[in-house]
N, C-alpha and C. Protein backbone atom coordinates (compact mmCIF):
# COMPACT_ATOMS: atom_id res chain seq x y z
N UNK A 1 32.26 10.20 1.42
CA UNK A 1 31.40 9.43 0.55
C UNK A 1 30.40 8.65 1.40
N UNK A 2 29.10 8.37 1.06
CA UNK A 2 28.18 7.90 1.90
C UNK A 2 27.70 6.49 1.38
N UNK A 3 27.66 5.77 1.74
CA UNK A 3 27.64 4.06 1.17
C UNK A 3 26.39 3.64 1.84
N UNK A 4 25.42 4.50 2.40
CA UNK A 4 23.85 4.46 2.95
C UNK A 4 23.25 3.68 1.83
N UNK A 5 22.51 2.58 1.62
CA UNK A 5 21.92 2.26 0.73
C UNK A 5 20.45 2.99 0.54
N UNK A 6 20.03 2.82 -0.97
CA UNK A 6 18.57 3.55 -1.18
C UNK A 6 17.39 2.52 -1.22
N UNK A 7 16.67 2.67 -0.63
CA UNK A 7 15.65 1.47 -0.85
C UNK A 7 14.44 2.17 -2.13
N UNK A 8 14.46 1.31 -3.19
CA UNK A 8 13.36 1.57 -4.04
C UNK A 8 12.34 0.68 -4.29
N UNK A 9 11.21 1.18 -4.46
CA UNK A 9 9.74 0.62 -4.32
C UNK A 9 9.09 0.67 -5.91
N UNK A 10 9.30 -0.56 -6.24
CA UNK A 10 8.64 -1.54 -7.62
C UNK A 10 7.30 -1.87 -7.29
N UNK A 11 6.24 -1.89 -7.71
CA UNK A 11 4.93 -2.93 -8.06
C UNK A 11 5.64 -3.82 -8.41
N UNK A 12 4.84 -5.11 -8.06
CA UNK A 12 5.74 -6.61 -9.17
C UNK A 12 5.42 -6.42 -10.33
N UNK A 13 4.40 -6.06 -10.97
CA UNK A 13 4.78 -6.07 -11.98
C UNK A 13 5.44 -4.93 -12.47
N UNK A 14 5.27 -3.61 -12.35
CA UNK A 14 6.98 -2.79 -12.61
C UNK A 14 8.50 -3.57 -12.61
N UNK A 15 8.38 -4.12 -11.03
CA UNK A 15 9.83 -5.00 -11.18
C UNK A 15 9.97 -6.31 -12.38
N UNK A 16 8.87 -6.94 -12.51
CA UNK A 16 8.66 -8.15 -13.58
C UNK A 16 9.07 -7.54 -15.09
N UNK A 17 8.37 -6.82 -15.32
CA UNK A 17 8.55 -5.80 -16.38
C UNK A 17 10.31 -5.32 -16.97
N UNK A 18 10.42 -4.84 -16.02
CA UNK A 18 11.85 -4.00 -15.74
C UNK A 18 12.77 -5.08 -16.14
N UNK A 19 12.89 -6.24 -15.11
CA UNK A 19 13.68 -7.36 -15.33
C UNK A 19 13.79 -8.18 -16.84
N UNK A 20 12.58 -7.64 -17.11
CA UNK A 20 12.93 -8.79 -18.80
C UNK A 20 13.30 -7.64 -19.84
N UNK A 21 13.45 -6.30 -19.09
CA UNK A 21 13.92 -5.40 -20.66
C UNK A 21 15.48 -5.24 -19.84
N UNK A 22 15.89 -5.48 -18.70
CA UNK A 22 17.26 -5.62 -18.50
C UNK A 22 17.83 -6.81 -19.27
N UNK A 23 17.13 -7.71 -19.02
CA UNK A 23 17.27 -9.00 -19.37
C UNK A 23 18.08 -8.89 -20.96
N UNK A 24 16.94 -8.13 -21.26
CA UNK A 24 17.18 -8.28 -22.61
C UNK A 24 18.28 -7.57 -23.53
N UNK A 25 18.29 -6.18 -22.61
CA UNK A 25 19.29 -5.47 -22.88
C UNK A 25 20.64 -5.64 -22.81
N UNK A 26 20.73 -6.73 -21.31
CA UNK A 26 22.29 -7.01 -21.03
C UNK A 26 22.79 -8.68 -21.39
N UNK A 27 21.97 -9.26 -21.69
CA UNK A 27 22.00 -10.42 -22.34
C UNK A 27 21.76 -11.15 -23.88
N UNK A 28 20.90 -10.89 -24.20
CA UNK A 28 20.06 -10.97 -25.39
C UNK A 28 20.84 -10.37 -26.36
N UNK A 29 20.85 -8.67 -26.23
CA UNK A 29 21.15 -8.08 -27.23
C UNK A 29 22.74 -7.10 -27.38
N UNK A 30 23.05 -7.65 -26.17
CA UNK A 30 24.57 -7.10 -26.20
C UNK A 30 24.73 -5.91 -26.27
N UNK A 31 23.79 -5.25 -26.24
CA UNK A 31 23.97 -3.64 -26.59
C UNK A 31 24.12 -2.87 -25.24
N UNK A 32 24.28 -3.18 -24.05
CA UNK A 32 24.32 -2.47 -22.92
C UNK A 32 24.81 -1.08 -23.08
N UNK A 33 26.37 -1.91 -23.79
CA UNK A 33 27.27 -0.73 -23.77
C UNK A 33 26.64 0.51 -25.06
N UNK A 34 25.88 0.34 -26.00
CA UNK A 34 25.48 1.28 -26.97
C UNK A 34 24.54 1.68 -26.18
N UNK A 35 23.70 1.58 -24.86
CA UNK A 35 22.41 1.86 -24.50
C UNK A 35 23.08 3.08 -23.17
N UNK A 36 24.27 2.44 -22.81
CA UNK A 36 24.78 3.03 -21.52
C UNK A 36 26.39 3.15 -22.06
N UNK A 37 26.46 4.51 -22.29
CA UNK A 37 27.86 4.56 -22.59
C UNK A 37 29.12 4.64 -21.38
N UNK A 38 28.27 4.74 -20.30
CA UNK A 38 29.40 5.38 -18.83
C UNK A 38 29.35 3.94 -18.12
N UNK A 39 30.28 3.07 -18.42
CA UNK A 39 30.82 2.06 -17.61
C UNK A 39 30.63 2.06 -16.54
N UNK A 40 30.68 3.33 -15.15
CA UNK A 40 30.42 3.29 -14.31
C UNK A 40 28.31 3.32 -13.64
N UNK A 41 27.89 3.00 -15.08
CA UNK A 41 26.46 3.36 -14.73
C UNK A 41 26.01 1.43 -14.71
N UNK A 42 26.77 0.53 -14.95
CA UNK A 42 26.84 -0.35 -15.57
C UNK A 42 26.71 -1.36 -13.90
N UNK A 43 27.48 -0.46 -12.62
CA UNK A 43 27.49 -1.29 -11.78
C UNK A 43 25.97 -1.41 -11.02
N UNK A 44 25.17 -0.20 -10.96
CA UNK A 44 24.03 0.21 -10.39
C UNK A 44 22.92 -0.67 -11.23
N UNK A 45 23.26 -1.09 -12.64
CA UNK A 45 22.58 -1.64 -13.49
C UNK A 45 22.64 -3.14 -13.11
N UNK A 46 23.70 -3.49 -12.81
CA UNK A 46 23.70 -5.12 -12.88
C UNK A 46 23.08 -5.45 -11.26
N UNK A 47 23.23 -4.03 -10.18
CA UNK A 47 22.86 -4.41 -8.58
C UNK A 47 21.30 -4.84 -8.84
N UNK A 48 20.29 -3.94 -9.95
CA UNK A 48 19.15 -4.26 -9.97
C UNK A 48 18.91 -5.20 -10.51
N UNK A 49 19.62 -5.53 -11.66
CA UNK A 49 18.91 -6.96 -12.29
C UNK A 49 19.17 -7.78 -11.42
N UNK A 50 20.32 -8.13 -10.87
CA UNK A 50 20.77 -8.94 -9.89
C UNK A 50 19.25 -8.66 -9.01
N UNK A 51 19.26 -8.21 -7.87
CA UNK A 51 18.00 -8.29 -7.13
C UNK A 51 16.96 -8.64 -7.93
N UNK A 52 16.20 -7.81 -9.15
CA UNK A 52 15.07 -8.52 -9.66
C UNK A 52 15.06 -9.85 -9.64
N UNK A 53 16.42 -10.21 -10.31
CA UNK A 53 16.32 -11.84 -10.50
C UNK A 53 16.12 -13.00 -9.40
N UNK A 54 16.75 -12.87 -8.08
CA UNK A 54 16.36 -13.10 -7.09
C UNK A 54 15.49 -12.94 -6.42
N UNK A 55 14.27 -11.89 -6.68
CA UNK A 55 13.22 -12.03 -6.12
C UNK A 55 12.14 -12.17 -6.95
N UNK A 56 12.30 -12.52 -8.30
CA UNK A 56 10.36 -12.45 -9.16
C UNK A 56 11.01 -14.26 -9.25
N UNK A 57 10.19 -14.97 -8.80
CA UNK A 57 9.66 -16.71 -9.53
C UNK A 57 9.35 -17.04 -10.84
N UNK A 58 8.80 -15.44 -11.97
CA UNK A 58 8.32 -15.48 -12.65
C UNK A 58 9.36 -16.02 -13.53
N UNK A 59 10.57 -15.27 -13.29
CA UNK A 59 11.24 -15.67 -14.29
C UNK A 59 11.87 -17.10 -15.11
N UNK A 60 11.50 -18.06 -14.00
CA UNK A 60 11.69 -19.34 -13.81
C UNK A 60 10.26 -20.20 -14.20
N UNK A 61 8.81 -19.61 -14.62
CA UNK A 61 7.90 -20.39 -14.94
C UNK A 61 8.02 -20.61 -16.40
N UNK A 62 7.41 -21.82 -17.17
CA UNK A 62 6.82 -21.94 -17.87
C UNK A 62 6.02 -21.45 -18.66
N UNK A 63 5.10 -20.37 -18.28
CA UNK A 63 4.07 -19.56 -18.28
C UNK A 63 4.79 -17.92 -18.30
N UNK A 64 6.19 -17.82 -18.19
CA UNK A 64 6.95 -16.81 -18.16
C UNK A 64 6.50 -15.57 -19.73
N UNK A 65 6.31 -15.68 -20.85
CA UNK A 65 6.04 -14.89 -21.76
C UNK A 65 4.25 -14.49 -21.46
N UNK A 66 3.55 -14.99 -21.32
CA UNK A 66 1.96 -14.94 -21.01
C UNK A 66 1.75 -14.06 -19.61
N UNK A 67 2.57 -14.14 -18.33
CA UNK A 67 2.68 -13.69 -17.50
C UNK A 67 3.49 -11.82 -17.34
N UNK A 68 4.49 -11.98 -18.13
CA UNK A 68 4.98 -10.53 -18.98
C UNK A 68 4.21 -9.99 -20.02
N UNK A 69 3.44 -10.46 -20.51
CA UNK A 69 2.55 -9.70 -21.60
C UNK A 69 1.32 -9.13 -20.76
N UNK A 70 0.60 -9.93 -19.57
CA UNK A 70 -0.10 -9.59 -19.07
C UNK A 70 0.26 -8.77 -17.63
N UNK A 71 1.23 -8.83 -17.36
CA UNK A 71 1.78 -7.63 -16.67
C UNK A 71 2.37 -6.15 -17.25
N UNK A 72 2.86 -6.37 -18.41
CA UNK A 72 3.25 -5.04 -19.59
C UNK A 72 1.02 -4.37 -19.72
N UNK A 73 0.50 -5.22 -19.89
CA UNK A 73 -0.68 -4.42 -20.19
C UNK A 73 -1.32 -3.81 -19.00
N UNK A 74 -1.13 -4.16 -17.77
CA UNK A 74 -1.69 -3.76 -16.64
C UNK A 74 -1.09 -2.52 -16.62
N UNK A 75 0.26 -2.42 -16.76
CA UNK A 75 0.79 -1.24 -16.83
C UNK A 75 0.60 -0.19 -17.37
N UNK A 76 0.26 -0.64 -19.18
CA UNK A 76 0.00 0.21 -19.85
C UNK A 76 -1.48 0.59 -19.05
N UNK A 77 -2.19 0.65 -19.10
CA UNK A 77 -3.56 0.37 -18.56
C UNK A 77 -3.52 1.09 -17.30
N UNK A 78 -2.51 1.23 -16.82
CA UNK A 78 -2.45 2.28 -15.13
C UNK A 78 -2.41 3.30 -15.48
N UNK A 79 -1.53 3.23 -16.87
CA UNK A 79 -0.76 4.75 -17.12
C UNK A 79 -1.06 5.49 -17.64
N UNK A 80 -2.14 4.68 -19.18
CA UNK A 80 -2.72 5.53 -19.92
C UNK A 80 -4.10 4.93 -20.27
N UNK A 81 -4.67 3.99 -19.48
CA UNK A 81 -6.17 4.04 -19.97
C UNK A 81 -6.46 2.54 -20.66
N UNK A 82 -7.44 2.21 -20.63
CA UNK A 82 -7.35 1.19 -21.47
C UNK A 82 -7.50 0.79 -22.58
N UNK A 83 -8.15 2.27 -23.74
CA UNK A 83 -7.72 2.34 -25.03
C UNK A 83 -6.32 2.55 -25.59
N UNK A 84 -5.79 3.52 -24.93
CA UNK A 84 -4.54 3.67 -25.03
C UNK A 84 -3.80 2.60 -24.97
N UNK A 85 -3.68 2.02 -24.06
CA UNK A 85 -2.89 1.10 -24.08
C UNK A 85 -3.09 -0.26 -24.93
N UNK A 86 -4.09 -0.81 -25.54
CA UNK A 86 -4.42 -1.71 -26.59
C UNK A 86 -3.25 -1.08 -27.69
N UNK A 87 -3.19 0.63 -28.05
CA UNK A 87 -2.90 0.97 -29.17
C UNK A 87 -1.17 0.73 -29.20
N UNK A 88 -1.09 0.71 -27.64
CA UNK A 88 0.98 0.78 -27.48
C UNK A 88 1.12 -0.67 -27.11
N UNK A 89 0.49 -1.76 -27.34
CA UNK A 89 0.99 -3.15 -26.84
C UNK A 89 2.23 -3.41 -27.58
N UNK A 90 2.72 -3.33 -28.90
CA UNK A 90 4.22 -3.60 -29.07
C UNK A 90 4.71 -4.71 -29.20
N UNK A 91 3.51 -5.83 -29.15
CA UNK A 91 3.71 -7.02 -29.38
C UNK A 91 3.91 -8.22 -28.30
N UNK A 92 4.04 -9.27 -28.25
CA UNK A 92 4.43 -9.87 -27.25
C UNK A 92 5.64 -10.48 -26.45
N UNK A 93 5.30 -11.09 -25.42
CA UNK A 93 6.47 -11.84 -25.06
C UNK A 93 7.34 -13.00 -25.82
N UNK A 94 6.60 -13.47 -26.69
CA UNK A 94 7.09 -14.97 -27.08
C UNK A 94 8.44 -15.24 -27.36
N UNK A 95 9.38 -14.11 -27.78
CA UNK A 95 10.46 -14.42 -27.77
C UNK A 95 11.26 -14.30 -26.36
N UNK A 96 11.35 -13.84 -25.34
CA UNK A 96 11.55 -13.10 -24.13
C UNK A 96 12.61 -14.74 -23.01
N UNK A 97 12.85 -14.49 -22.45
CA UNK A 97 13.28 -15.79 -21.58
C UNK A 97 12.67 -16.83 -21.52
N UNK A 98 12.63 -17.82 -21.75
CA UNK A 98 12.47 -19.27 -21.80
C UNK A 98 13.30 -19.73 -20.43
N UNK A 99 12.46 -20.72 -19.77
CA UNK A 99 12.87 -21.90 -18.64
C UNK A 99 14.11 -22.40 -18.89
């Protein structure tokens, strides 16, 4: 068995992003286990949020929902354009982590 670690490469805002739909998934909405049925997928899941959380500041501002809405659109906006992505915004942060 090989215990080599993998190094993976986030944009911040990919990682910013990422972190508040873990967030939300393994906190918020309790549904981990309906989202991820293999318990063992559960440890690889918590290694990343764990790291996200320790490295974005964002998650700790004030300014935390305004800062995720405007990082979710940059994204959209890389990926598919910038009409496109007006049409998939999905709403905002405002409910999302609070300070």
């Amino acid at each position: 068995m090989d215990d080599e670690g993998i190094t993976l490469r986030l944009t911040h805002d990919q990682a910013f992003v990422l972190s508040d739909w873990l967030h939300q998934v393994m906190f918020q909405s309790d549904d981990l286990e309906g989202i991820v049925r293999d318990r063992a997928v559960w440890s690889p899941i918590h290694a990343i949020s764990g790291t996200l959380d320790t490295t974005l500041s964002e998650i700790f501002m004030a300014d935390y929902a305004e800062r995720l809405d405007a990082a979710k659109e940059r994204l959209r906006v890389s990926m598919y354009g910038e009409a496109e992505a007006s049409a998939d915004a999905g709403g905002s942060a405002a409910e999302r982590r609070s300070p």
